[in-house]
N, C-alpha and C. Protein backbone atom coordinates (compact mmCIF):
# COMPACT_ATOMS: atom_id res chain seq x y z
N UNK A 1 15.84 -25.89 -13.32
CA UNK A 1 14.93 -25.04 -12.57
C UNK A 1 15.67 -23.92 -11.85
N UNK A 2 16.73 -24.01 -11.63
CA UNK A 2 17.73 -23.18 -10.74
C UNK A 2 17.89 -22.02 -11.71
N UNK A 3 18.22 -22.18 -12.84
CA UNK A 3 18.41 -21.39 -13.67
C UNK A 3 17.31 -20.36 -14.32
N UNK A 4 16.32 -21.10 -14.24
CA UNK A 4 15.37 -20.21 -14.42
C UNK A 4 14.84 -19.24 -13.35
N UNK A 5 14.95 -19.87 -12.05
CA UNK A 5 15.01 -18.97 -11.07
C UNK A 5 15.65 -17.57 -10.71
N UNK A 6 16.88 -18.20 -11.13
CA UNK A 6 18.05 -17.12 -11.61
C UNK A 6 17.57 -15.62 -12.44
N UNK A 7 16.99 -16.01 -13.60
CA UNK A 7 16.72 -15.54 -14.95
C UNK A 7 15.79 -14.43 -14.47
N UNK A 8 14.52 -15.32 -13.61
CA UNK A 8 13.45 -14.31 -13.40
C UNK A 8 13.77 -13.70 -11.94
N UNK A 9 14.50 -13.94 -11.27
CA UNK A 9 15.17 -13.06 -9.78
C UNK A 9 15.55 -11.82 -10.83
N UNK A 10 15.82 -11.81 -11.54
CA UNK A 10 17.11 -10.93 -12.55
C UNK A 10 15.97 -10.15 -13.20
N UNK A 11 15.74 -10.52 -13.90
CA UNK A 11 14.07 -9.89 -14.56
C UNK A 11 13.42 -9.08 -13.44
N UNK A 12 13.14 -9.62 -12.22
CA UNK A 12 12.24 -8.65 -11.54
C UNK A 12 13.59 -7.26 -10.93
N UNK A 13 14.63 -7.79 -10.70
CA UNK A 13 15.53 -6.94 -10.08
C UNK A 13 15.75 -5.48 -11.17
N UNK A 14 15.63 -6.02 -12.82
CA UNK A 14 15.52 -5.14 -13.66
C UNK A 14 14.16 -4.16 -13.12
N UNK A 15 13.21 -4.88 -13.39
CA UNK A 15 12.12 -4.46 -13.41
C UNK A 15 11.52 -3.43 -11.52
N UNK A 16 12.51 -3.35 -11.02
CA UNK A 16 12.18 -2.98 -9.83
C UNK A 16 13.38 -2.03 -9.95
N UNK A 17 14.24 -1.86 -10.93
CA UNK A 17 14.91 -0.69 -11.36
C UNK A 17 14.67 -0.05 -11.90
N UNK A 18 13.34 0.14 -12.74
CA UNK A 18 12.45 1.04 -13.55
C UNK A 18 11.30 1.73 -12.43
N UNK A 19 10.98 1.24 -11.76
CA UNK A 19 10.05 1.27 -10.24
C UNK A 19 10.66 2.16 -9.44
N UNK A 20 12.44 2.45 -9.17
CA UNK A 20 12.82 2.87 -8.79
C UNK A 20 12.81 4.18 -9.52
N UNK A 21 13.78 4.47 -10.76
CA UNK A 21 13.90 5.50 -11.53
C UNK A 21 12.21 6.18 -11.94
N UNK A 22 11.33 5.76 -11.93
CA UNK A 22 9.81 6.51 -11.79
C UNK A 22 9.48 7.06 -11.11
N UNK A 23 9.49 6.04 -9.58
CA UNK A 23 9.18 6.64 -8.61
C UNK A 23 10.04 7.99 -7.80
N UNK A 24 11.61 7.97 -8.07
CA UNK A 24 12.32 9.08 -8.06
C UNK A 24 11.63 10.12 -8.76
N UNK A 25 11.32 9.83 -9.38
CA UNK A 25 11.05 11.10 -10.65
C UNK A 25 10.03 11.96 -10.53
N UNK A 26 8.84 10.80 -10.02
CA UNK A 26 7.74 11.52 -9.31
C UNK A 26 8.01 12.29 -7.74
N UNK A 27 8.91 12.09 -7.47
CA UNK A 27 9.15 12.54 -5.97
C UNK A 27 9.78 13.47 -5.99
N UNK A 28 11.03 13.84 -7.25
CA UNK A 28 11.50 15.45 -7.52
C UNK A 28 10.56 15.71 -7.76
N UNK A 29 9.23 15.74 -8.66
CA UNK A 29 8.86 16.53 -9.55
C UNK A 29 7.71 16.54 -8.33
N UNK A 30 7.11 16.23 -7.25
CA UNK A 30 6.51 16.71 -6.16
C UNK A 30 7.68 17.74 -5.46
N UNK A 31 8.55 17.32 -5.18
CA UNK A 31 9.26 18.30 -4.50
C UNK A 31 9.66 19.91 -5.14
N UNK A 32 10.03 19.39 -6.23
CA UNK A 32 10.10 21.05 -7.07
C UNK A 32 9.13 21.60 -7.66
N UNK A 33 7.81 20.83 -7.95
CA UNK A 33 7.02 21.77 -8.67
C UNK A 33 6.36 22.81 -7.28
N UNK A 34 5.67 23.87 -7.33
CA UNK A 34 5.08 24.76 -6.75
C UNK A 34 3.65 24.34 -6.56
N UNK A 35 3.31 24.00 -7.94
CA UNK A 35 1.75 23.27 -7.96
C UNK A 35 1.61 22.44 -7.20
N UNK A 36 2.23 21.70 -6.68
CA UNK A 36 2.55 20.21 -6.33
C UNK A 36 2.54 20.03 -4.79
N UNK A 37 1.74 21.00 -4.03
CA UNK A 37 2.18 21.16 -2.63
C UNK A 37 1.22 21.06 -2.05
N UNK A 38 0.50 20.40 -2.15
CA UNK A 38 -1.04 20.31 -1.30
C UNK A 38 -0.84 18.99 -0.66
N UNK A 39 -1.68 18.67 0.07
CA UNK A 39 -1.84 17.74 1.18
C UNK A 39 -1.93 16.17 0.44
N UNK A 40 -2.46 16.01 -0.72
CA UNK A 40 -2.68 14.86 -1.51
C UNK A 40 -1.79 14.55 -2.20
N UNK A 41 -0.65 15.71 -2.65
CA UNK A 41 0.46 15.56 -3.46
C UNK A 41 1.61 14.99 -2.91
N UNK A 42 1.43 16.09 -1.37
CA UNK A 42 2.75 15.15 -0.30
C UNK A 42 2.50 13.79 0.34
N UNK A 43 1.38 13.65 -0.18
CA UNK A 43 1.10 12.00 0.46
C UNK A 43 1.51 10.94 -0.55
N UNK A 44 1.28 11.61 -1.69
CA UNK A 44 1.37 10.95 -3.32
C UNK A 44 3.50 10.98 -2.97
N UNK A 45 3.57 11.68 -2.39
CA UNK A 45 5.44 12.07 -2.93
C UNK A 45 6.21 11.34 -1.74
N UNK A 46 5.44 11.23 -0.38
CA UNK A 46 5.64 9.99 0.87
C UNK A 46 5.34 8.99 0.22
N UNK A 47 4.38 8.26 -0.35
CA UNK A 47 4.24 7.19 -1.11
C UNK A 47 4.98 6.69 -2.22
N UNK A 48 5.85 7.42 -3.02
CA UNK A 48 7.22 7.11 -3.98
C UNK A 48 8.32 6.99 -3.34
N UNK A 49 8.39 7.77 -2.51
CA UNK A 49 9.91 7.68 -1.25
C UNK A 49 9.66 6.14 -0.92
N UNK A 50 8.53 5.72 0.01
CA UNK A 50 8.72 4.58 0.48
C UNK A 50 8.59 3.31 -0.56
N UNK A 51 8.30 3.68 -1.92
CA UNK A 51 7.61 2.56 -2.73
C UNK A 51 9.82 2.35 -3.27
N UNK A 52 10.55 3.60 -3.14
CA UNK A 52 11.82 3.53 -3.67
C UNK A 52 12.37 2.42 -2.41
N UNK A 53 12.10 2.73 -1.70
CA UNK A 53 12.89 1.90 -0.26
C UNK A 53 12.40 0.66 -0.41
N UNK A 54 11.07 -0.01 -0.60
CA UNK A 54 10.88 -1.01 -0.82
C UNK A 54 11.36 -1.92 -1.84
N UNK A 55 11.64 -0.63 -3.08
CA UNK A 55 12.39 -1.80 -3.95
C UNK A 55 13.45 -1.81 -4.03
N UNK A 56 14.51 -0.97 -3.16
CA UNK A 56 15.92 -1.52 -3.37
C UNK A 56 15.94 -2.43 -2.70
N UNK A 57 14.56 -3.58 -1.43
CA UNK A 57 15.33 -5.01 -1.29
C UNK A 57 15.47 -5.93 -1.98
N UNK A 58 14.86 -5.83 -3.29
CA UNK A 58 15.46 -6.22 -4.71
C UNK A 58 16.60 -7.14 -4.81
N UNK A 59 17.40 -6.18 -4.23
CA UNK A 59 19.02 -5.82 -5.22
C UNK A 59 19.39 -6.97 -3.81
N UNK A 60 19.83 -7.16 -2.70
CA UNK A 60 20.35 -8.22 -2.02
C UNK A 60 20.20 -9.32 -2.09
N UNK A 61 18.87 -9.75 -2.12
CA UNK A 61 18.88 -10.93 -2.82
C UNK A 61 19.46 -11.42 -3.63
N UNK A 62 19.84 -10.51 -5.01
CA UNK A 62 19.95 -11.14 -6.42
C UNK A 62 21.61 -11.58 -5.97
N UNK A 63 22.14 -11.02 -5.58
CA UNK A 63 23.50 -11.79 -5.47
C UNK A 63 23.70 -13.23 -4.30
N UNK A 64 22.84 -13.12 -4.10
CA UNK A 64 22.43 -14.46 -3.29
C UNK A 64 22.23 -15.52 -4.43
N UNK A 65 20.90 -14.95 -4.97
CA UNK A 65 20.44 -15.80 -6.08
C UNK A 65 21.77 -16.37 -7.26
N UNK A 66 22.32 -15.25 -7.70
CA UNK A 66 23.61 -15.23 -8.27
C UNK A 66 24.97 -16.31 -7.98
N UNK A 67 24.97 -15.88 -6.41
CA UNK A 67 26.03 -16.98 -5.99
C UNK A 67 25.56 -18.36 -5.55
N UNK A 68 25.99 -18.88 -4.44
CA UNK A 68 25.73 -20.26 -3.83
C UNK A 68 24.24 -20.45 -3.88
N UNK A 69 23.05 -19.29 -3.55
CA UNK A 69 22.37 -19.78 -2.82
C UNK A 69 21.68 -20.11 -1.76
N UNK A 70 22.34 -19.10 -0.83
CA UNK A 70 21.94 -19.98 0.59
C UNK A 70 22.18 -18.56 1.10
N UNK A 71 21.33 -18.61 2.65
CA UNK A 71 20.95 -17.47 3.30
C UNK A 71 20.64 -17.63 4.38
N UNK A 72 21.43 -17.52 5.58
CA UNK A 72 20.49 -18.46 6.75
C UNK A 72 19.48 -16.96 7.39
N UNK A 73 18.51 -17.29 8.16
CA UNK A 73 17.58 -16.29 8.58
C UNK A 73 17.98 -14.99 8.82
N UNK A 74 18.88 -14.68 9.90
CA UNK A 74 19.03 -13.44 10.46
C UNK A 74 19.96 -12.67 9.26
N UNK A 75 20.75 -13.29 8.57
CA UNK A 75 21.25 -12.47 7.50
C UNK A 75 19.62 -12.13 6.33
N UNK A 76 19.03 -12.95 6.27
CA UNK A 76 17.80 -12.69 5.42
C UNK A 76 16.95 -11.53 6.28
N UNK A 77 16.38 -11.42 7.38
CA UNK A 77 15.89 -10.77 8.40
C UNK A 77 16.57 -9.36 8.26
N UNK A 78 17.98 -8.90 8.38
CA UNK A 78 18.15 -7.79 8.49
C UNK A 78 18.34 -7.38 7.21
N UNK A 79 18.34 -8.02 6.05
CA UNK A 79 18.75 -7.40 4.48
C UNK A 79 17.25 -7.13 4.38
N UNK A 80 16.36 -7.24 4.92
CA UNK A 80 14.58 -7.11 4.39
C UNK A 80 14.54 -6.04 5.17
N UNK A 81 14.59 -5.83 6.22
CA UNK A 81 13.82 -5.45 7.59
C UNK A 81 13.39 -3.60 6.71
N UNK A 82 14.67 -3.31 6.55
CA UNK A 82 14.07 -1.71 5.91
C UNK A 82 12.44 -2.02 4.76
N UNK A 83 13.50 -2.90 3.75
CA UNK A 83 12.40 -2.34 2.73
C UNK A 83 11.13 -2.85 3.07
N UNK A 84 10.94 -3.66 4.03
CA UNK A 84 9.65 -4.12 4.50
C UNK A 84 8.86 -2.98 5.60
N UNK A 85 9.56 -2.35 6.36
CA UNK A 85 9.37 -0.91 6.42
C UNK A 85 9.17 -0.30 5.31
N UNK A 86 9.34 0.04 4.20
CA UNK A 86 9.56 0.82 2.94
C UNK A 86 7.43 0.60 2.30
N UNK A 87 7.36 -0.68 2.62
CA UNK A 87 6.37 -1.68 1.98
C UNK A 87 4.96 -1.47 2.60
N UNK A 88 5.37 -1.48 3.96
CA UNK A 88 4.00 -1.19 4.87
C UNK A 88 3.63 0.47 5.29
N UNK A 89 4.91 1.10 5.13
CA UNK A 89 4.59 2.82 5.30
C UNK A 89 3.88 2.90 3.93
N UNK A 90 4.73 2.82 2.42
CA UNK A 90 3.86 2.67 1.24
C UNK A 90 2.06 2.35 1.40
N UNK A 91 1.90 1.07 2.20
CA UNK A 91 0.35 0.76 2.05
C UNK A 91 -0.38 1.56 2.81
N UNK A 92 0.31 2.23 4.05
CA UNK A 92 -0.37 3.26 4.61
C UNK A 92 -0.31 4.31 4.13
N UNK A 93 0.32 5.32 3.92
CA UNK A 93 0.48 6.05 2.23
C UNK A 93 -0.55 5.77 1.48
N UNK A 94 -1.37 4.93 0.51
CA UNK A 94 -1.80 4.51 -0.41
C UNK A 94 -3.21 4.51 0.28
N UNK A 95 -3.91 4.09 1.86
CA UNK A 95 -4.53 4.83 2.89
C UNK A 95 -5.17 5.82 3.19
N UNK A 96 -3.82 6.27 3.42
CA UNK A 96 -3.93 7.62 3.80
C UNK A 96 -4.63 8.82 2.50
N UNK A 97 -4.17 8.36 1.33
CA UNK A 97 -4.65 8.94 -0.26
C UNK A 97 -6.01 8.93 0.07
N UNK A 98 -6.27 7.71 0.28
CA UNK A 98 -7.60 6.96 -0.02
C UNK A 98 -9.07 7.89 0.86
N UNK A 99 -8.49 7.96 2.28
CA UNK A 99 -9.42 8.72 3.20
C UNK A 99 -9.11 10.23 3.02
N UNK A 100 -7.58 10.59 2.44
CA UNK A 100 -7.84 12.38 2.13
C UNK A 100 -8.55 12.63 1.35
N UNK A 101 -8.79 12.05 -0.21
CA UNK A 101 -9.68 11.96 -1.52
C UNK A 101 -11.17 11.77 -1.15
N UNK A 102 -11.59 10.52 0.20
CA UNK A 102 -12.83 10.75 0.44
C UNK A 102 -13.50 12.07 1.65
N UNK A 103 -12.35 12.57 2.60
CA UNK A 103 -12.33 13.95 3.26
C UNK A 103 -12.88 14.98 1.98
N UNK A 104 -11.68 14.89 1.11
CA UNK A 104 -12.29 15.97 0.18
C UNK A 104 -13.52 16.17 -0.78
N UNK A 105 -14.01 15.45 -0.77
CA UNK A 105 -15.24 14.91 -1.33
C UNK A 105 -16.36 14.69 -0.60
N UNK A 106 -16.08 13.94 0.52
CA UNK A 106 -17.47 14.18 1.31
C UNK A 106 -17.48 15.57 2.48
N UNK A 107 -16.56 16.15 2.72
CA UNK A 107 -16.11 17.17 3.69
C UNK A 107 -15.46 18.06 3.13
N UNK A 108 -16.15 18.99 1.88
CA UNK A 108 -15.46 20.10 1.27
C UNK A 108 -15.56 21.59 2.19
N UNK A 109 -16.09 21.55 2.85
CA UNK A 109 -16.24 23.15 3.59
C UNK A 109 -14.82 22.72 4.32
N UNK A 110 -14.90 21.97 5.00
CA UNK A 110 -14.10 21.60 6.52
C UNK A 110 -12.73 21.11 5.79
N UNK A 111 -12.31 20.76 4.86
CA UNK A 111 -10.61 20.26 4.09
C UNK A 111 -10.67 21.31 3.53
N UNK A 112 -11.22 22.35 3.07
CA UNK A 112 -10.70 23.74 2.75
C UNK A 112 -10.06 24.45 3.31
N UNK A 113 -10.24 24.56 4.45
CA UNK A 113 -10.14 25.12 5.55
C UNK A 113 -9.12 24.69 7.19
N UNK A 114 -8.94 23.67 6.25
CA UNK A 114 -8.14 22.51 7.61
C UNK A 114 -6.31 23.48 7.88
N UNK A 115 -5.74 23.14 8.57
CA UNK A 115 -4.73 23.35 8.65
C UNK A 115 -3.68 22.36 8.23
N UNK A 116 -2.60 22.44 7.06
CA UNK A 116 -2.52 21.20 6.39
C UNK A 116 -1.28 20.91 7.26
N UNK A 117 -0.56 21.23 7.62
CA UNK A 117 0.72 20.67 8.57
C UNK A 117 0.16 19.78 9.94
N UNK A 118 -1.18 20.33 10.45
CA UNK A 118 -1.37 19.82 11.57
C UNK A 118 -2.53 18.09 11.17
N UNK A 119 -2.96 18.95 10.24
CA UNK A 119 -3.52 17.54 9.23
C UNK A 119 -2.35 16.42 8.96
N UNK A 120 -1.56 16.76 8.25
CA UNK A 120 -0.54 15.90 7.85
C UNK A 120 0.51 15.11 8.97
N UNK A 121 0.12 15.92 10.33
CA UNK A 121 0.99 15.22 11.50
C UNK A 121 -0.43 14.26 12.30
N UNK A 122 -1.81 15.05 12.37
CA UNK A 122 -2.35 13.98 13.12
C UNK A 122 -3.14 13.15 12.76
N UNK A 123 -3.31 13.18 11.06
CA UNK A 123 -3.95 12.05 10.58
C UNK A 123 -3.28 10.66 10.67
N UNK A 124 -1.70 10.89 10.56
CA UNK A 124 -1.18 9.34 10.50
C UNK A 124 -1.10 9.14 11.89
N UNK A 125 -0.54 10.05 12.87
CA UNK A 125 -0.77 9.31 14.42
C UNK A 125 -2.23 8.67 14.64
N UNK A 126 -3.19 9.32 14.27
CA UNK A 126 -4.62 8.90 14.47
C UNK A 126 -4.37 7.22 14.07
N UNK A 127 -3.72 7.50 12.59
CA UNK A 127 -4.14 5.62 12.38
C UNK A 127 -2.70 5.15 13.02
N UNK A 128 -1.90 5.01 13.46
CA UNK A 128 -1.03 4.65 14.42
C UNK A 128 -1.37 4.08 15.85
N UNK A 129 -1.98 4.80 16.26
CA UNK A 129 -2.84 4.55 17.53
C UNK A 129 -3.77 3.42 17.41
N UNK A 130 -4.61 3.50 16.43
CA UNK A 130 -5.79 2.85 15.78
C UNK A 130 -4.78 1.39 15.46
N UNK A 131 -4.19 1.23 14.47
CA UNK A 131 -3.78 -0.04 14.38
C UNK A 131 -2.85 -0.96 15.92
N UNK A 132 -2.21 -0.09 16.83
CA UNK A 132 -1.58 -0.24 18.20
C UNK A 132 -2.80 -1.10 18.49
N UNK A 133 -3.89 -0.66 18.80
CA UNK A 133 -4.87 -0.80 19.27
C UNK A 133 -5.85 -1.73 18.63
N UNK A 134 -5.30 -1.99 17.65
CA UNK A 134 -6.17 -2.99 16.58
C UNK A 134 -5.92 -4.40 17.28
């Protein structure tokens, strides 16, 4: 059973190296295209940044898995702590998509017209506050 554990730790670590190299890819190609600069795109291109951070905690584990085995908490605790940051900015990201797509759709005069820098700074404090407060 150890071994198979092994096998598929290894498998996903592959597989969260393809996750990585995509999500890079989409995040130049937000950053350099011209087209690519609207308010839904930079949320789409914040959402690959953090989806990359989440999966390089991947990669620490596997040499755990690899060697002995064993991990006591606070070494486990601080090898996560980013990409779990990486994980929950991502789901807010993915959010944040969610209510700009229904802004633009149910509120087309008023997201035409919005100011997108000041949009893009006080929509996420808005839900910042909101979850503080949750």
């Amino acid at each position: 059973q150890w071994m198979a554990a092994k096998t598929t730790y290894a498998l996903e670590a592959l597989i969260s190296t393809f996750g990585i190299i995509t999500n890079s890819m989409l995040l130049l190609a937000t950053h350099r295209s011209t087209g690519l600069n609207s308010k839904c795109n930079f949320l789409i291109g914040a959402c690959a940044l953090f989806d990359v951070v989440h999966m390089f905690g991947q990669y620490p584990p596997l040499s755990i898995m690899i060697g002995d085995g064993y991990i006591d908490s606070f070494a486990c605790i601080a090898l996560e702590f980013i990409p779990e940051i990486g994980l929950h900015a991502g789901c807010f990201c993915v959010l944040s998509i969610g209510v700009d797509r229904l802004m633009s759709i149910s509120l087309v005069v008023f997201y035409r017209n919005m100011n997108q820098r000041l949009y893009l700074t006080v929509k996420p404090s808005l839900f910042f506050i909101q979850t503080i407060n949750f």
